[in-house]
N, C-alpha and C. Protein backbone atom coordinates (compact mmCIF):
# COMPACT_ATOMS: atom_id res chain seq x y z
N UNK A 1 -19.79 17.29 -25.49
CA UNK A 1 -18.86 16.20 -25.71
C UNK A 1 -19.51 15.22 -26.68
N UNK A 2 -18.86 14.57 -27.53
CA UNK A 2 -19.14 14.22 -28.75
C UNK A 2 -18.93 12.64 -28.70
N UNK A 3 -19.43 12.04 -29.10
CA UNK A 3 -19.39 10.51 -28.90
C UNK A 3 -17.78 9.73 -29.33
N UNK A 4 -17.88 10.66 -30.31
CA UNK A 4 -15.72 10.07 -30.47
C UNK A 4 -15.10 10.41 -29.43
N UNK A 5 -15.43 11.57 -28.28
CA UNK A 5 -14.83 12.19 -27.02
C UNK A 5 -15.16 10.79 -26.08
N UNK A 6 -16.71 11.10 -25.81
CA UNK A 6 -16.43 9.97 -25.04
C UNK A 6 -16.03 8.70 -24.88
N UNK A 7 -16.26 8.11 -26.25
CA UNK A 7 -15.32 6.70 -26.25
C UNK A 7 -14.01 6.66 -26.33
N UNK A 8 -13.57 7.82 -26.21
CA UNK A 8 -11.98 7.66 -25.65
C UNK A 8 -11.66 8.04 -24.59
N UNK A 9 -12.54 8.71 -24.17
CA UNK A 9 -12.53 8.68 -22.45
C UNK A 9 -12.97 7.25 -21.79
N UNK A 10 -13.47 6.60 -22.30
CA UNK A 10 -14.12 5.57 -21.87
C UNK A 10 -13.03 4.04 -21.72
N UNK A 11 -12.31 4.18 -23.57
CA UNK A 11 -11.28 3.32 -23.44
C UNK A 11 -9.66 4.15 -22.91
N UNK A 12 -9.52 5.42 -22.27
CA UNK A 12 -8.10 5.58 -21.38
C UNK A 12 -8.95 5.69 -20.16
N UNK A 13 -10.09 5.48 -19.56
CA UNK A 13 -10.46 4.88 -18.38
C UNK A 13 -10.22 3.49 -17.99
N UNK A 14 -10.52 3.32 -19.19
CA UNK A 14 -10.48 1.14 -18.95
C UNK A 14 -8.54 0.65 -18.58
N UNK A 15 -8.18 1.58 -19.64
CA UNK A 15 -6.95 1.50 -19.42
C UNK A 15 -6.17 1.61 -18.34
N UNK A 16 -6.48 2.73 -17.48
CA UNK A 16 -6.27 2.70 -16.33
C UNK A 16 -6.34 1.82 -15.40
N UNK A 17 -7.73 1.65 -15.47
CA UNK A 17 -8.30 0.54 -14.44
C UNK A 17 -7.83 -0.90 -14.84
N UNK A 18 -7.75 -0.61 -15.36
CA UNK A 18 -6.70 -2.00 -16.03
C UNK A 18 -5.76 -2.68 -15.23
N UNK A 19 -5.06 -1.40 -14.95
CA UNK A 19 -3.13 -1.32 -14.17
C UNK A 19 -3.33 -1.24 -12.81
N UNK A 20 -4.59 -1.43 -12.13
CA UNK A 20 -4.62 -0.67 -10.70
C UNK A 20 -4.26 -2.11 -10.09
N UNK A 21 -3.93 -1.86 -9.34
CA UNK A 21 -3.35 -2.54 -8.04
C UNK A 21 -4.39 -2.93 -6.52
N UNK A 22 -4.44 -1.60 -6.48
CA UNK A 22 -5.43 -1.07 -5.31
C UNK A 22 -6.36 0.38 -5.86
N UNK A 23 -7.79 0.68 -5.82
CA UNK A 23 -8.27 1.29 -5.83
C UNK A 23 -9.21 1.96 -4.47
N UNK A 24 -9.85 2.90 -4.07
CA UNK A 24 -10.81 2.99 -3.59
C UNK A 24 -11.92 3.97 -3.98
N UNK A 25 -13.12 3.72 -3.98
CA UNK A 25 -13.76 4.67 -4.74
C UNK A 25 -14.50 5.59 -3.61
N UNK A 26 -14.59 6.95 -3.49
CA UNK A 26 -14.69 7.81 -2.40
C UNK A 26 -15.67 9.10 -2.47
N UNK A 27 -16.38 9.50 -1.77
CA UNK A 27 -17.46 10.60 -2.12
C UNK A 27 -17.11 11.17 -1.36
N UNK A 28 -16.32 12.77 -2.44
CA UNK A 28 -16.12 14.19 -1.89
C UNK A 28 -16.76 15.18 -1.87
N UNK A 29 -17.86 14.98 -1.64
CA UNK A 29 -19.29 16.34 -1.45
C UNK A 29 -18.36 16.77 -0.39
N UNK A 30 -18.66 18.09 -0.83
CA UNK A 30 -18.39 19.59 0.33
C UNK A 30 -16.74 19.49 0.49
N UNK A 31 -15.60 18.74 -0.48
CA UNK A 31 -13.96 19.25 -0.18
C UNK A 31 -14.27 20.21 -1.33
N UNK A 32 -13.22 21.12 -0.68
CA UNK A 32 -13.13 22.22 -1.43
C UNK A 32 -11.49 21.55 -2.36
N UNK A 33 -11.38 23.00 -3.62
CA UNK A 33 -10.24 22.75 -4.34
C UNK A 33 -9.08 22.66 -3.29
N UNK A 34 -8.90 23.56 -2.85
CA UNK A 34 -7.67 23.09 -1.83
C UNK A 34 -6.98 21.94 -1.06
N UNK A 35 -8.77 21.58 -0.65
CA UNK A 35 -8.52 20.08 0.07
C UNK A 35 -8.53 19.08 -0.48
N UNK A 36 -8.84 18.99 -2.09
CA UNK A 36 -8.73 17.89 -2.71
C UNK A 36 -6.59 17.87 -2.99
N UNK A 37 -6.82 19.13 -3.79
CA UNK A 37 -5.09 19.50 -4.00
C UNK A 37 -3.93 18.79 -2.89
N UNK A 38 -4.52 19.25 -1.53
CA UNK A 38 -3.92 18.74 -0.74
C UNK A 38 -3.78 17.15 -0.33
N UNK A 39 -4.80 16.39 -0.46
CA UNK A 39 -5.02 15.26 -0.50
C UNK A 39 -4.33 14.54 -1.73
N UNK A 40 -4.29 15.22 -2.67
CA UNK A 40 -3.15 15.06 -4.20
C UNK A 40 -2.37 14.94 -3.65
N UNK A 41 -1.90 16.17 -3.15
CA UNK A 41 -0.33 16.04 -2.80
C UNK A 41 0.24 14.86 -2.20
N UNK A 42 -0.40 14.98 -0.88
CA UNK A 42 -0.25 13.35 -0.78
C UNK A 42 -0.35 12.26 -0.82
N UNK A 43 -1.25 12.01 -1.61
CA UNK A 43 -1.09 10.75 -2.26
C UNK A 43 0.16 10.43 -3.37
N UNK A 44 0.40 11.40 -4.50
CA UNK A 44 1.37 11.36 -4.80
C UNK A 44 2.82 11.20 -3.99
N UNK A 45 2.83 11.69 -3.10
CA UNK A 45 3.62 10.89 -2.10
C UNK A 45 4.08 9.31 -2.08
N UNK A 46 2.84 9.05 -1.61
CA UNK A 46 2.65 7.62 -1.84
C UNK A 46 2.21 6.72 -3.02
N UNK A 47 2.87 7.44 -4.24
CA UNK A 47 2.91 6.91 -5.14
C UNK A 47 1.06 6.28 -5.85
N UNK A 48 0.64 7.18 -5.20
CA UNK A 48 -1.16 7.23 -5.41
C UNK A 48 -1.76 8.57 -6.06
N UNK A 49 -3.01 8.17 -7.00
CA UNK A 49 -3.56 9.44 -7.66
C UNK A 49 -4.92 9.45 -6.90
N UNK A 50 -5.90 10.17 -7.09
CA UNK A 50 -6.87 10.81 -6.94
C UNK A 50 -7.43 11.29 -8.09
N UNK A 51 -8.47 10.99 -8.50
CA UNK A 51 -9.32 11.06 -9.84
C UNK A 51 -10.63 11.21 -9.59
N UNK A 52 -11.46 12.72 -9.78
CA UNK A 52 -12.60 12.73 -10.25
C UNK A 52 -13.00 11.94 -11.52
N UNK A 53 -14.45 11.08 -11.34
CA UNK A 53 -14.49 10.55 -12.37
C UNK A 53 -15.90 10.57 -12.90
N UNK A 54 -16.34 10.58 -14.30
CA UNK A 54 -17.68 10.74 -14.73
C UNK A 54 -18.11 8.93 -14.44
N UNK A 55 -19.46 9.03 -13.91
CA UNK A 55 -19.89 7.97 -13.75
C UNK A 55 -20.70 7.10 -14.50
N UNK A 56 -21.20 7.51 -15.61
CA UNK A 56 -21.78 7.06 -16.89
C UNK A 56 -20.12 6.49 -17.56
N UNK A 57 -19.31 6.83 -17.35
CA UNK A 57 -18.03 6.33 -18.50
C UNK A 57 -17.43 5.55 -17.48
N UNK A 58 -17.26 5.51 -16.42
CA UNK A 58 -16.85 4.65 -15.48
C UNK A 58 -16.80 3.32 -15.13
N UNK A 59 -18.67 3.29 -15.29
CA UNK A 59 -19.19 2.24 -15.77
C UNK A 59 -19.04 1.17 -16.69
N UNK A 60 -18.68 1.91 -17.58
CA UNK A 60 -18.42 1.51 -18.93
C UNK A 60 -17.01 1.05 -18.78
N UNK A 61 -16.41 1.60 -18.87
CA UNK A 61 -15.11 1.95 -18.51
C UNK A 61 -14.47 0.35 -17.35
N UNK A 62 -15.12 0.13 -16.38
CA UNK A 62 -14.55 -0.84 -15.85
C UNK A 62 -15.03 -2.57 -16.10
N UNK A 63 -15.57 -2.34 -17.21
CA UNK A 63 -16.02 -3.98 -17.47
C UNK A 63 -14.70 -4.16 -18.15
N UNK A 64 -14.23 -5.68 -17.76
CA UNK A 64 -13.17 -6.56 -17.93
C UNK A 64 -12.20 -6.06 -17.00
N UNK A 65 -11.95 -5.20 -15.88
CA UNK A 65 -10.92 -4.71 -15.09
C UNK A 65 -11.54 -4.88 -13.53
N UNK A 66 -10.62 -4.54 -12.96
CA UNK A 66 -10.58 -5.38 -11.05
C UNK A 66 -11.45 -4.70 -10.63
N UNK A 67 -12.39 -3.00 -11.36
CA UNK A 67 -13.11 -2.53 -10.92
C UNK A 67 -14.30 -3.03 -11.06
N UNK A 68 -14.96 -3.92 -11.69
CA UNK A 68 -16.15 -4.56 -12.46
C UNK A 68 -17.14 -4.80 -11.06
N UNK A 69 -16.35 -5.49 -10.21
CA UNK A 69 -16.56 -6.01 -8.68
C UNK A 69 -17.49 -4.75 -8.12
N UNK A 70 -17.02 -3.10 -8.22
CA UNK A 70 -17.73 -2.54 -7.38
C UNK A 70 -18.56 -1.45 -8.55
N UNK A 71 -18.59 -1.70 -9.73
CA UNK A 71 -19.51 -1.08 -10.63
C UNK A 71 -20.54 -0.31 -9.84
N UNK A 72 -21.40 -0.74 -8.94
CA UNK A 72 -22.84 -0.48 -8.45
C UNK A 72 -22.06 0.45 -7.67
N UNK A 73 -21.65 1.46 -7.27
CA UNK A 73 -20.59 2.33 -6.16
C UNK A 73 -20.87 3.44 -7.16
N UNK A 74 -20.57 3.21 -8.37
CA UNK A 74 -20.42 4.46 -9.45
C UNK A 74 -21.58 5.64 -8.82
N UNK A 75 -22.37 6.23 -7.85
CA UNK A 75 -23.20 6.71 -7.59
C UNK A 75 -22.98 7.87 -6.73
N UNK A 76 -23.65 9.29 -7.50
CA UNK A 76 -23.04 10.51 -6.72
C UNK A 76 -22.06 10.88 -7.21
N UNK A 77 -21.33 12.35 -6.76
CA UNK A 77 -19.93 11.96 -6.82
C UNK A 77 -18.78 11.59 -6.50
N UNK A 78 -18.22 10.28 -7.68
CA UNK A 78 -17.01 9.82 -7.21
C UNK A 78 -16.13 10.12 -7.43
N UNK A 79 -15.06 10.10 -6.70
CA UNK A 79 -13.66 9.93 -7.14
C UNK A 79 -12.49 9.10 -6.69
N UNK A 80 -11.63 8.61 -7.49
CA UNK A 80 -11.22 7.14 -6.90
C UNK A 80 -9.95 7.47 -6.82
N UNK A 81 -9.67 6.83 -5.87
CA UNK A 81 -8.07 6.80 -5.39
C UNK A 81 -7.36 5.66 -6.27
N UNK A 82 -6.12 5.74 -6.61
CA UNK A 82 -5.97 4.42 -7.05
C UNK A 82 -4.48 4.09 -7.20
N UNK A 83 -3.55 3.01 -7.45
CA UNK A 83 -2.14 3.29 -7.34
C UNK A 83 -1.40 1.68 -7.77
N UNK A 84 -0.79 1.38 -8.72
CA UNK A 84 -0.41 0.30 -9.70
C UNK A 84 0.56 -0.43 -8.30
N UNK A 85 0.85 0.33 -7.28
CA UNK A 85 2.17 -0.03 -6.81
C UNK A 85 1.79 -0.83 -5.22
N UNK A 86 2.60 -0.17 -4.21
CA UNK A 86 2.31 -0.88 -2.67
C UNK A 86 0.94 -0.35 -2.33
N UNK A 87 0.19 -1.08 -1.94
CA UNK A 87 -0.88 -0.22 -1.61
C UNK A 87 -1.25 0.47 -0.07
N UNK A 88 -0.28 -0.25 0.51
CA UNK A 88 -0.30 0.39 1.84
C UNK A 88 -0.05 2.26 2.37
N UNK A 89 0.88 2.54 1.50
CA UNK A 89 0.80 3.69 1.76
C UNK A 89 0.01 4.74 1.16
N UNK A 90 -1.02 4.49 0.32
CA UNK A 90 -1.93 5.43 -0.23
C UNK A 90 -2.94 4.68 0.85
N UNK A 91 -3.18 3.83 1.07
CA UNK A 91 -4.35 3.69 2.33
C UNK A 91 -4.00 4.35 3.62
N UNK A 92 -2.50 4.60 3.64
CA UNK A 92 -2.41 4.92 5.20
C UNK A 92 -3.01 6.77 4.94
N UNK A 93 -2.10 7.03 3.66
CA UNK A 93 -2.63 8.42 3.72
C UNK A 93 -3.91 9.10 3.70
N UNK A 94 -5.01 8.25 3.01
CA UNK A 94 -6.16 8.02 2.67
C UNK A 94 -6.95 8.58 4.26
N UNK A 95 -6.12 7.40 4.64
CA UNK A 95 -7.40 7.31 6.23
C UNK A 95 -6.59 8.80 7.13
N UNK A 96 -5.15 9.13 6.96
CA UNK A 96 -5.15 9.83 7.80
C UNK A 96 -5.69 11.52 7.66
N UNK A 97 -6.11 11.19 5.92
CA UNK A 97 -6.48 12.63 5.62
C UNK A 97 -7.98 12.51 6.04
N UNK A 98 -8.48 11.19 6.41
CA UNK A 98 -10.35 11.42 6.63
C UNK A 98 -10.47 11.59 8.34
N UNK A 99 -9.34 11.22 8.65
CA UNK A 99 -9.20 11.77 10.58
C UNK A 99 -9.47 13.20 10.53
N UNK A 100 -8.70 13.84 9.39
CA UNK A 100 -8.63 14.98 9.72
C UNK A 100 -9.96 16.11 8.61
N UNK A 101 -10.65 15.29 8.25
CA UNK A 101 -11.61 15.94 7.29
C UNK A 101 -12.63 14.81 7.05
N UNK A 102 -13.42 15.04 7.73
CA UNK A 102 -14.75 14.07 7.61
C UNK A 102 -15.66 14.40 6.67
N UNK A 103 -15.31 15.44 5.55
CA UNK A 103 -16.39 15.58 4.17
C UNK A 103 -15.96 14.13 3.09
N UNK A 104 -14.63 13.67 3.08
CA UNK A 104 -14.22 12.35 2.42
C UNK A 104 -14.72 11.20 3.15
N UNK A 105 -15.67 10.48 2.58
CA UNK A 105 -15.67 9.18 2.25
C UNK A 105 -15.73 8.45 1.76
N UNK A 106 -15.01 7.16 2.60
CA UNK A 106 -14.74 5.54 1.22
C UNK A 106 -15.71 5.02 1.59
N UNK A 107 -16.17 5.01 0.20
CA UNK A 107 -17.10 4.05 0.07
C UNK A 107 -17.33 2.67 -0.19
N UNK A 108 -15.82 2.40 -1.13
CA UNK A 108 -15.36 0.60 -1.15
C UNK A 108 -14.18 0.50 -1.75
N UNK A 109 -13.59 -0.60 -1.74
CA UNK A 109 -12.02 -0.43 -1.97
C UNK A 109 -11.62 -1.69 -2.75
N UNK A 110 -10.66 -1.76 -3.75
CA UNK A 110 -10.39 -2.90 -4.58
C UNK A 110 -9.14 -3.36 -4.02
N UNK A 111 -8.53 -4.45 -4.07
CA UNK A 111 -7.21 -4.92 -3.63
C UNK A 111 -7.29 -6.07 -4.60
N UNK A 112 -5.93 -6.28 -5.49
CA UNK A 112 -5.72 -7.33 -6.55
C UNK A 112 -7.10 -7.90 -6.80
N UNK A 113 -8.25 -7.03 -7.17
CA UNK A 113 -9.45 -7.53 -8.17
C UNK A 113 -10.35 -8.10 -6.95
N UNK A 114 -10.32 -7.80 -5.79
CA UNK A 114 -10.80 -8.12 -4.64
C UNK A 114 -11.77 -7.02 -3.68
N UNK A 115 -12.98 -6.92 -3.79
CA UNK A 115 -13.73 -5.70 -3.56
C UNK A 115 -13.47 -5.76 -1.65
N UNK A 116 -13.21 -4.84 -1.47
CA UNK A 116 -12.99 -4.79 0.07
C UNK A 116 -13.55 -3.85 0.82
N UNK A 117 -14.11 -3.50 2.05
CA UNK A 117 -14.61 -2.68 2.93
C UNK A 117 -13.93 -1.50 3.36
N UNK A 118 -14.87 -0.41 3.86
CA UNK A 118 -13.72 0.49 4.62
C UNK A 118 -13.14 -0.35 5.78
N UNK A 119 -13.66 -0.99 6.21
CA UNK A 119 -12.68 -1.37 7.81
C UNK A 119 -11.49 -2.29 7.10
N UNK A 120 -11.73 -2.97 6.31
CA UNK A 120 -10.61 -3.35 5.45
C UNK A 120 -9.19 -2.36 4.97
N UNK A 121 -9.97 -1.22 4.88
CA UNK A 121 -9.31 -0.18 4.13
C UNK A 121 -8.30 0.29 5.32
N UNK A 122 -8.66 0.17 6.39
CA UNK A 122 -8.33 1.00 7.95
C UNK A 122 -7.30 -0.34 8.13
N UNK A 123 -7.85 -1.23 7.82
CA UNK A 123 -6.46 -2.21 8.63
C UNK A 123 -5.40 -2.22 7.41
N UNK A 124 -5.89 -2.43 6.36
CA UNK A 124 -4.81 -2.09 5.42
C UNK A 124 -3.65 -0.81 6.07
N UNK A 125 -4.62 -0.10 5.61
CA UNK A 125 -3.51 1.43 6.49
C UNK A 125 -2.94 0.75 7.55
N UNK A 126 -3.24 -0.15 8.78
CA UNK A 126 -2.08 -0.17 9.83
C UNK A 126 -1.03 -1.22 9.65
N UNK A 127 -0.86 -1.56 8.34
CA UNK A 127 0.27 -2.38 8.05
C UNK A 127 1.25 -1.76 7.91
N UNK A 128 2.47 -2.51 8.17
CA UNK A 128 3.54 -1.77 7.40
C UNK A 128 3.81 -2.23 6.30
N UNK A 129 4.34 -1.06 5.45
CA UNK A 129 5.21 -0.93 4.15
C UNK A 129 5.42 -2.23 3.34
N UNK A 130 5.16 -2.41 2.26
CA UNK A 130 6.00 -3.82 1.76
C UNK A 130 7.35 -3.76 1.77
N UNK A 131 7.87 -3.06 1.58
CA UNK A 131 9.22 -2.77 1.74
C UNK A 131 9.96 -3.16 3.78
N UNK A 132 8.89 -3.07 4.16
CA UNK A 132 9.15 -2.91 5.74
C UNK A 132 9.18 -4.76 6.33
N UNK A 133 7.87 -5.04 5.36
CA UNK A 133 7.81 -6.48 5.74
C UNK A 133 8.67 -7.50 5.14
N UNK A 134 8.87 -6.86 4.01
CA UNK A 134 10.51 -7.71 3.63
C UNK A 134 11.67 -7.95 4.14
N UNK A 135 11.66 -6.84 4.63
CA UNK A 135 12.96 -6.59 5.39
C UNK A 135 12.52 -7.48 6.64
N UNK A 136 11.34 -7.60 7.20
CA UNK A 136 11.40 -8.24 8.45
C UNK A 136 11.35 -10.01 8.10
N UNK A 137 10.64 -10.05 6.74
CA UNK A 137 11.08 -11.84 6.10
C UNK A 137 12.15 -11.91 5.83
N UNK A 138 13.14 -10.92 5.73
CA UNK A 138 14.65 -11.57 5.38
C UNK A 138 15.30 -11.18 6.27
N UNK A 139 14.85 -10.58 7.72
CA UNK A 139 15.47 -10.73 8.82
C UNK A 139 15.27 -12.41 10.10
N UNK A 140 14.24 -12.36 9.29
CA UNK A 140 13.92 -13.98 9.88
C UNK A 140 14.65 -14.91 9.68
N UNK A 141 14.56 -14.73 8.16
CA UNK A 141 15.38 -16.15 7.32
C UNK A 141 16.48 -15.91 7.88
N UNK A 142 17.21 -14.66 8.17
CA UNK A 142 19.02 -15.07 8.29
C UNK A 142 19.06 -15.22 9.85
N UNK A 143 18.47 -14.83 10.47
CA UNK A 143 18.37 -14.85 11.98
C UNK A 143 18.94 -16.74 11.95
N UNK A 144 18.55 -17.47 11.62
CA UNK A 144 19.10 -18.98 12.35
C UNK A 144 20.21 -19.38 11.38
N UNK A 145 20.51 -18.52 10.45
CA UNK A 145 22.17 -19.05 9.97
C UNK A 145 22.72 -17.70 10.37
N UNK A 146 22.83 -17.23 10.62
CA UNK A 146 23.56 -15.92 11.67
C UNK A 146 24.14 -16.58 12.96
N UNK A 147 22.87 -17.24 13.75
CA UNK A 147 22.89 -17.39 14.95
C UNK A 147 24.23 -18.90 14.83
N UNK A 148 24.02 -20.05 13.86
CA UNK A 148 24.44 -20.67 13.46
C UNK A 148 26.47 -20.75 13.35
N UNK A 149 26.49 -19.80 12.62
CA UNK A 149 27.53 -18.98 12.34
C UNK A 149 28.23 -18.64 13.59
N UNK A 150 27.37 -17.71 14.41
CA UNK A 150 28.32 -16.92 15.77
C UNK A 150 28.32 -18.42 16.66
N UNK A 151 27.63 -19.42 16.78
CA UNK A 151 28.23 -20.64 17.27
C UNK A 151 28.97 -21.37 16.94
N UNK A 152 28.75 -21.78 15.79
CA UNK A 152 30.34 -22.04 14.77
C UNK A 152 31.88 -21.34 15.42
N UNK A 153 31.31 -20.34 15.29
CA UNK A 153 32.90 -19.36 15.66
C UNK A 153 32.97 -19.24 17.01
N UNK A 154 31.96 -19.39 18.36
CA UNK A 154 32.46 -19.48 19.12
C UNK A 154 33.38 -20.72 19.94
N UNK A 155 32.96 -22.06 19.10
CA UNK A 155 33.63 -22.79 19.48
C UNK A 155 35.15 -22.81 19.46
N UNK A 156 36.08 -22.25 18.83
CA UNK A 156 37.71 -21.78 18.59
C UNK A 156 37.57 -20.91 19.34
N UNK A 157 37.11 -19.79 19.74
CA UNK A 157 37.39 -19.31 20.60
C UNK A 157 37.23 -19.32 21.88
N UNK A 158 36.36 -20.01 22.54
CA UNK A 158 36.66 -20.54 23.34
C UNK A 158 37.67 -21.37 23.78
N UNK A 159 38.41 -22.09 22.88
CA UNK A 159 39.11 -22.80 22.71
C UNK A 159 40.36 -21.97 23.15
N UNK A 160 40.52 -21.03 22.38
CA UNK A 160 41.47 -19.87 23.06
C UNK A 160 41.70 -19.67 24.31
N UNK A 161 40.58 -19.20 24.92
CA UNK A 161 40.27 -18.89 26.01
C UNK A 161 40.62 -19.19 27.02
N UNK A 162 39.94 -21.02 26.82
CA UNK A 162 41.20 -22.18 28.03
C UNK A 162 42.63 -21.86 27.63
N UNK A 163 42.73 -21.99 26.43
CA UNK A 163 44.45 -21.93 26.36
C UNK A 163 45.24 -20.80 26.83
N UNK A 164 44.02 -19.65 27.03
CA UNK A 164 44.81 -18.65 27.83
C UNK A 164 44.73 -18.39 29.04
N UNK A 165 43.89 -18.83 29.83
CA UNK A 165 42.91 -19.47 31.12
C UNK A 165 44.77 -20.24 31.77
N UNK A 166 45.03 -21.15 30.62
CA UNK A 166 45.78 -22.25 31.18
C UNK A 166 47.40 -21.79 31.30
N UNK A 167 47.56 -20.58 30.63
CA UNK A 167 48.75 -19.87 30.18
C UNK A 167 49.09 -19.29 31.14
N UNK A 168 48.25 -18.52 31.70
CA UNK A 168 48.02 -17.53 32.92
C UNK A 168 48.51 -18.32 34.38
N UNK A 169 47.55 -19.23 34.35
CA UNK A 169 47.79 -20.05 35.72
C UNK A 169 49.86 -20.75 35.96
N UNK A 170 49.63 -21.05 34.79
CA UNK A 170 51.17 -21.63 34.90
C UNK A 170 52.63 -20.74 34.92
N UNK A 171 51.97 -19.47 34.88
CA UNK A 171 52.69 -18.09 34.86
C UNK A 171 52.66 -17.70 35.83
N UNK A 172 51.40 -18.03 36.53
CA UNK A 172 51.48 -17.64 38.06
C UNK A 172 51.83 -18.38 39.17
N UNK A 173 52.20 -19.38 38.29
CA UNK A 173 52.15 -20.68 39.36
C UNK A 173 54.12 -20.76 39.24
């Protein structure tokens, strides 16, 4: 590889790392092709990649980006998880593929330019969805003009109610 090779590996690395969102950087001694493939698979799922990465260009590669924070990690081999989008669900998949295969480990994890721990990484995974927690902030907010509302409207009808309460009696009476 030729020095014009690698400095363009170097600047569509940076590039990358650029856009990440959430990263984690992870040492896969002893997964085989299959089990990385498989671990692809799902991450793509969750809208997450998986990247072997050379660690001399890596290096390089993440000065001025959210990875800069865990530079010193570059060691052995890595390969980094990483995903522009929610980050919850490439962490959930992350951890549930290392339940089930203890040759993967994280070794440290980025969140919006924020170097974070595996146990970080593990509670991340037990969140829900951004999509999930929205829905539960805009079930909040309407919850007291909802509630608002069905009292509003029960007052007329109740109102009814006597009047039919009072309809009845004088019918029977």
């Amino acid at each position: 590889m030729g020095r014009a090779d690698r400095e363009k590996q170097v600047q569509e690395l940076h590039e990358l790392f650029s856009g990440i969102e959430m990263a984690v950087l992870t040492d896969y001694r002893g997964l085989t092709v299959e089990e990385i493939s498989d671990l692809r698979t799902k991450l793509r799922d969750a809208e997450a990649r998986f990247r072997v990465v050379k660690n001399t260009l890596s290096i390089r590669a993440a000065d001025g980006t959210p990875l800069e924070a865990v530079k010193e990690y570059f060691t052995g081999p890595v390969a980094i998880l990483y995903t522009a989008g929610d980050p919850v669900g490439p962490a959930k998949a992350l951890m549930d593929f290392i339940k089930g295969n203890d040759k993967l480990e994280a070794k440290v994890g980025i969140l919006a330019g924020i170097a974070i721990e595996t146990a970080d990484i593990k509670r991340l995974a037990e969140m829900p969805s951004k999509d999930v927690m929205i829905a539960q902030a805009l079930g909040s907010m309407n919850a007291p003009v909802t509630n608002f509302v069905r009292t509003l409207s029960e007052i007329p009808a109740s109102f009814v109610r006597v009047l039919g309460s009072i309809q009845r009696q004088k019918e029977a009476a």
